[in-house]
PDB file of N, CA and C in Angstrom:
ATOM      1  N   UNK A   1       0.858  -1.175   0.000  1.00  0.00           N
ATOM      2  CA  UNK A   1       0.000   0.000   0.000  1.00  0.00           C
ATOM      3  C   UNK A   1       0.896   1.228   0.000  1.00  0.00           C
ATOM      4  N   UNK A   2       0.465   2.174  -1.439  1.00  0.00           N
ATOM      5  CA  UNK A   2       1.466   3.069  -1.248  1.00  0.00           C
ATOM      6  C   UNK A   2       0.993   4.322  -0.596  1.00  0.00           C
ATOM      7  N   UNK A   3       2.082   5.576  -0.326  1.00  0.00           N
ATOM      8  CA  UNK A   3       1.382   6.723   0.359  1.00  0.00           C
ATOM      9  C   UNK A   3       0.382   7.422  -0.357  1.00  0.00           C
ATOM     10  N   UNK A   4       0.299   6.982  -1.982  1.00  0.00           N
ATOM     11  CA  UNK A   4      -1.046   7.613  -2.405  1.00  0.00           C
ATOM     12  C   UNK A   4      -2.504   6.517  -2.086  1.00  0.00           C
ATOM     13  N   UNK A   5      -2.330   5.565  -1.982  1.00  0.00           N
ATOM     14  CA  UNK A   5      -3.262   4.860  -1.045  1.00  0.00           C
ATOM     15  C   UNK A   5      -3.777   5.330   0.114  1.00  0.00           C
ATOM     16  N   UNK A   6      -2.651   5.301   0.881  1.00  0.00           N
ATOM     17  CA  UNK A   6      -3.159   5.729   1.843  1.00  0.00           C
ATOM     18  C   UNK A   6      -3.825   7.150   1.919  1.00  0.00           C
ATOM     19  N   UNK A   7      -3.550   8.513   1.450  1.00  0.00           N
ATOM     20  CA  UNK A   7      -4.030   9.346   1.702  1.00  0.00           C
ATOM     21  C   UNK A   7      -5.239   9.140   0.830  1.00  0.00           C
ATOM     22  N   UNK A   8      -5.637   8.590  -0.325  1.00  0.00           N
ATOM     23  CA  UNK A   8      -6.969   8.402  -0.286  1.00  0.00           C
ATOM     24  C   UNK A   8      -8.390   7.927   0.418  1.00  0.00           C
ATOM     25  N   UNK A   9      -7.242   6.518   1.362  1.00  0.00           N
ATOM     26  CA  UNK A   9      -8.539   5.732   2.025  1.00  0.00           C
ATOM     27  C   UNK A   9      -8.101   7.029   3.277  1.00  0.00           C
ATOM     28  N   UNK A  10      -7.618   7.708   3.869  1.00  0.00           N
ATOM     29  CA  UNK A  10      -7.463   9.182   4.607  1.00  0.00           C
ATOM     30  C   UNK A  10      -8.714  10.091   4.418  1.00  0.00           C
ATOM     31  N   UNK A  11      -8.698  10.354   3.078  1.00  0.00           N
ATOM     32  CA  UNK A  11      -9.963  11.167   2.557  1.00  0.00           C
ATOM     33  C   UNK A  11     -11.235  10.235   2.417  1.00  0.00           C
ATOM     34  N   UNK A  12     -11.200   9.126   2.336  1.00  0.00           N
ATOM     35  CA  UNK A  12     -12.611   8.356   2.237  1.00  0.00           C
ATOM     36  C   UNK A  12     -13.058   8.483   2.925  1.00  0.00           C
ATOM     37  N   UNK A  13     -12.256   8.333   4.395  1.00  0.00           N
ATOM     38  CA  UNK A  13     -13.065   8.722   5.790  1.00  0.00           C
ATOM     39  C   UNK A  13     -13.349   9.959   6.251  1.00  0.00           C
ATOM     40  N   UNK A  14     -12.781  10.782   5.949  1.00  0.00           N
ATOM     41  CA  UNK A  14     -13.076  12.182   6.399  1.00  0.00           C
ATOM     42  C   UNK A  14     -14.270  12.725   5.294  1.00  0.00           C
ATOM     43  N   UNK A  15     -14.098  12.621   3.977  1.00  0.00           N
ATOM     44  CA  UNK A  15     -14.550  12.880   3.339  1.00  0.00           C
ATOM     45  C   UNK A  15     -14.984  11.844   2.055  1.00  0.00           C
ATOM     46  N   UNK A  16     -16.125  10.946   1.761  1.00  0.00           N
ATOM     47  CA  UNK A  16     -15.824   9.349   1.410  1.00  0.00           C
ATOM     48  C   UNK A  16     -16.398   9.891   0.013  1.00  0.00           C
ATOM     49  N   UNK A  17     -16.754  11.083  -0.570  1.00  0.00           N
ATOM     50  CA  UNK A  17     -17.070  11.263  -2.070  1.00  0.00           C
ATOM     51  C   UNK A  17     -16.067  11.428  -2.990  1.00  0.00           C
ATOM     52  N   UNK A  18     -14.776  12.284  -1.797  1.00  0.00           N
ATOM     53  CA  UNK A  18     -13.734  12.958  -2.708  1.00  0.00           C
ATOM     54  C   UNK A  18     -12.553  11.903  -2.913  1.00  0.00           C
ATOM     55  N   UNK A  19     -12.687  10.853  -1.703  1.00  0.00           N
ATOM     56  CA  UNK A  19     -11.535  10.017  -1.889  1.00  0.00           C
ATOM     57  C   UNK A  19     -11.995   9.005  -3.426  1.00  0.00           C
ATOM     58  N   UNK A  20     -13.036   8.706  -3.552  1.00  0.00           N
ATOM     59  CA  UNK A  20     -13.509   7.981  -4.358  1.00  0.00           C
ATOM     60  C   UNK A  20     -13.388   8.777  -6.239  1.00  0.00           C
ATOM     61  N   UNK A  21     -13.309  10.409  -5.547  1.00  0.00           N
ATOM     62  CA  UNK A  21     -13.320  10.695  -6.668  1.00  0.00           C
ATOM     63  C   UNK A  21     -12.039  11.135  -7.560  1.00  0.00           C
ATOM     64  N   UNK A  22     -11.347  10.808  -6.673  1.00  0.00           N
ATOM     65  CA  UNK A  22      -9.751  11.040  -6.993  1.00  0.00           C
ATOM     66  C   UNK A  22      -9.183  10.112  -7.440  1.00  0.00           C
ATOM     67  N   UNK A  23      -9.819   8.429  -7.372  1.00  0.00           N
ATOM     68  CA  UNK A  23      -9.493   7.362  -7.716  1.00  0.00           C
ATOM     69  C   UNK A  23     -10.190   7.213  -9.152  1.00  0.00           C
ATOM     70  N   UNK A  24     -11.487   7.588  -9.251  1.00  0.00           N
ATOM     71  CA  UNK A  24     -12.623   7.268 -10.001  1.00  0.00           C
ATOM     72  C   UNK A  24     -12.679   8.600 -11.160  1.00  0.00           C
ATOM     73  N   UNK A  25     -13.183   9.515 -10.471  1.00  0.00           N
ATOM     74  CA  UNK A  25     -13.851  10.819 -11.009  1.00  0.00           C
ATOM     75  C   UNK A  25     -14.816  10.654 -11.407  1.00  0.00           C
ATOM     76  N   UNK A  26     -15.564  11.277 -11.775  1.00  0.00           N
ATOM     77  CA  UNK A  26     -16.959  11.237 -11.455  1.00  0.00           C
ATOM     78  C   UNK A  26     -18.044  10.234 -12.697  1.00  0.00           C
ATOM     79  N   UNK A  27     -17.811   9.333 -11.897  1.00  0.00           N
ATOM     80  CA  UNK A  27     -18.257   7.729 -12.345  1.00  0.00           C
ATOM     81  C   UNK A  27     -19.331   6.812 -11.534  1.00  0.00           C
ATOM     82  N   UNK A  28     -19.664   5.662 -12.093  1.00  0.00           N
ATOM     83  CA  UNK A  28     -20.830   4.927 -11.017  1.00  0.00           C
ATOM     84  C   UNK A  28     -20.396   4.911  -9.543  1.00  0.00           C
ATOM     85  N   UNK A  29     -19.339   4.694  -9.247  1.00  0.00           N
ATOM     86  CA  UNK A  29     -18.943   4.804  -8.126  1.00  0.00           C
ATOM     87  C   UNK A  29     -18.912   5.739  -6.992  1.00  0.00           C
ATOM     88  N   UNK A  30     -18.434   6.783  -8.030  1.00  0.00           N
ATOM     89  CA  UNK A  30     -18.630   8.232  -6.981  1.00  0.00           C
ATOM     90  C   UNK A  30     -20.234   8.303  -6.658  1.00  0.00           C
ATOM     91  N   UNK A  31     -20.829   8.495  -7.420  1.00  0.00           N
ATOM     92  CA  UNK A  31     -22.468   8.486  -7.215  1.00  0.00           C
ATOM     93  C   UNK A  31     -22.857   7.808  -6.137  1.00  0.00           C
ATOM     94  N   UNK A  32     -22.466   6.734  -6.571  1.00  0.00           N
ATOM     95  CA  UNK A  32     -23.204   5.356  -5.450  1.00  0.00           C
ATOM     96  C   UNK A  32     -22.854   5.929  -3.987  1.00  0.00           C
ATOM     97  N   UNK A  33     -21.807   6.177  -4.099  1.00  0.00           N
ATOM     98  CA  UNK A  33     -20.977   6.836  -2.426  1.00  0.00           C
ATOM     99  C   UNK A  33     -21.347   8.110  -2.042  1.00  0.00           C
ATOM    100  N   UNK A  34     -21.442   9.239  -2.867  1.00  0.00           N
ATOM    101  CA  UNK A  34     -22.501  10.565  -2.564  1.00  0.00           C
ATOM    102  C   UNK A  34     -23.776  10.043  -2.044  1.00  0.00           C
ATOM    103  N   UNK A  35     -24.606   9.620  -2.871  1.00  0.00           N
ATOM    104  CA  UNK A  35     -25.555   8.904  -1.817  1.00  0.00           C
ATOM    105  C   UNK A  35     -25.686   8.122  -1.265  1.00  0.00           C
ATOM    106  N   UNK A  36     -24.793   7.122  -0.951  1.00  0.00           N
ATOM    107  CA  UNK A  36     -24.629   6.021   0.462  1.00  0.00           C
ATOM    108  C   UNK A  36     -24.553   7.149   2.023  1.00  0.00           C
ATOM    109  N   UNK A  37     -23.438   8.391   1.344  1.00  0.00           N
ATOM    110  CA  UNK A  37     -22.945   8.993   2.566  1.00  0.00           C
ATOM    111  C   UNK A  37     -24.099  10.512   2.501  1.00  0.00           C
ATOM    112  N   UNK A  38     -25.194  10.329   1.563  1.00  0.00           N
ATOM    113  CA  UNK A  38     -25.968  11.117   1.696  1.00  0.00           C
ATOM    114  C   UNK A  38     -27.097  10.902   2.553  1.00  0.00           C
ATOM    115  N   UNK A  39     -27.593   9.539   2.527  1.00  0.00           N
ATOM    116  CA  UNK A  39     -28.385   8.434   3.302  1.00  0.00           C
ATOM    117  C   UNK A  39     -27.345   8.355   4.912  1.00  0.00           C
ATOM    118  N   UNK A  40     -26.244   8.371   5.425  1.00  0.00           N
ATOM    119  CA  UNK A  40     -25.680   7.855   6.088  1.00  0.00           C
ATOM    120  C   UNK A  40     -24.263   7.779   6.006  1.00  0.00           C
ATOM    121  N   UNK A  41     -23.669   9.036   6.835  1.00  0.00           N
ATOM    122  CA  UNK A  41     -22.024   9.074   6.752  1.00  0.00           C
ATOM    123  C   UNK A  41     -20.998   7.187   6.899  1.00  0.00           C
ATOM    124  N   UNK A  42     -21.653   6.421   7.639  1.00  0.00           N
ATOM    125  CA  UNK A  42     -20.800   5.224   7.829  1.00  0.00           C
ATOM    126  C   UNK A  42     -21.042   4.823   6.709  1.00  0.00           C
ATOM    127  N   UNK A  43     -22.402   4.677   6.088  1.00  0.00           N
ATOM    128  CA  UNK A  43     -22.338   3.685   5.042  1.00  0.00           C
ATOM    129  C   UNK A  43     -21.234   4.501   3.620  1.00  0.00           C
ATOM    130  N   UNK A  44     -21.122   5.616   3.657  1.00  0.00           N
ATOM    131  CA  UNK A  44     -20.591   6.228   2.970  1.00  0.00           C
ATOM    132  C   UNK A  44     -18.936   5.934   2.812  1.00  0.00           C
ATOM    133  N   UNK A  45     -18.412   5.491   4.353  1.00  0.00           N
ATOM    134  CA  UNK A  45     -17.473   5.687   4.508  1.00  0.00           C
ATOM    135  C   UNK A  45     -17.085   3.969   4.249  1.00  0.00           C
ATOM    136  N   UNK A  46     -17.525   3.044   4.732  1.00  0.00           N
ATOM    137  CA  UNK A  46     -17.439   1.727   4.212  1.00  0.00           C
ATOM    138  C   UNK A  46     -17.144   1.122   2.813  1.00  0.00           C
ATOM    139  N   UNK A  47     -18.269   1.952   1.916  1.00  0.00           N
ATOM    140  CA  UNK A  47     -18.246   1.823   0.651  1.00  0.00           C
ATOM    141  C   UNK A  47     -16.948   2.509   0.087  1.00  0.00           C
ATOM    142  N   UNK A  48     -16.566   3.454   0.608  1.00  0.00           N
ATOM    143  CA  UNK A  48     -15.443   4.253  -0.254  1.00  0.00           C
ATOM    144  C   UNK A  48     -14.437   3.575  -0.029  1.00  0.00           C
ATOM    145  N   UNK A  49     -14.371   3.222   1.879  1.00  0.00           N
ATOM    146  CA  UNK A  49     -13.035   2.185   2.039  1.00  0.00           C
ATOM    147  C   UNK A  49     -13.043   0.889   1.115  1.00  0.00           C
ATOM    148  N   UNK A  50     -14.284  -0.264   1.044  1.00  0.00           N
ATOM    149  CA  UNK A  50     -13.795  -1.283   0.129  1.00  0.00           C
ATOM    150  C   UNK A  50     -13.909  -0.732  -1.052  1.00  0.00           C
ATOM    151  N   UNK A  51     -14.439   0.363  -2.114  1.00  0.00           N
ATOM    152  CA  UNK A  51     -13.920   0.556  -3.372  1.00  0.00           C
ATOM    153  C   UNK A  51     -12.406   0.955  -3.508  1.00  0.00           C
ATOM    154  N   UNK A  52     -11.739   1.178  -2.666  1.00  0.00           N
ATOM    155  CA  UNK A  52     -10.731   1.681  -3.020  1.00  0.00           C
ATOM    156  C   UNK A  52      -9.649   0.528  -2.436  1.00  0.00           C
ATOM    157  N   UNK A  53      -9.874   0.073  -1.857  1.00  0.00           N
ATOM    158  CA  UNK A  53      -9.138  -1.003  -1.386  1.00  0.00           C
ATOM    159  C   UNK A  53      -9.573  -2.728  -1.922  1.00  0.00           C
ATOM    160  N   UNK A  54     -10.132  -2.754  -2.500  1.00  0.00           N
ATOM    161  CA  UNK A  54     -11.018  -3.822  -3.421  1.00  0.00           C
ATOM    162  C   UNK A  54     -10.281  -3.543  -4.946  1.00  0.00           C
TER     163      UNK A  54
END
């Protein structure tokens, strides 16, 4: 896991749209996670951690 890994899954949790979207950009994924963490910051933050680490 490199240090750009890590500071993404960093931002997934603090912020779980932008980490996703730095990996992704603005794709099915980011979406899905804007509203997971729009519905619910954990679920937001779950989803961003296994997309990005998956």
């Amino acid at each position: 896991m490199g240090s750009e890994t890590f500071l993404e899954i960093l931002l997934a949790i603090l912020l779980p749209p932008l980490g996703v979207f730095l990996r992704y950009g603005i794709g099915v994924e980011f979406w899905i996670c804007l509203l997971l963490t729009i519905l619910g910051y954990i679920p937001g933050i779950v989803y961003a951690v296994y997309v990005l680490v998956a």
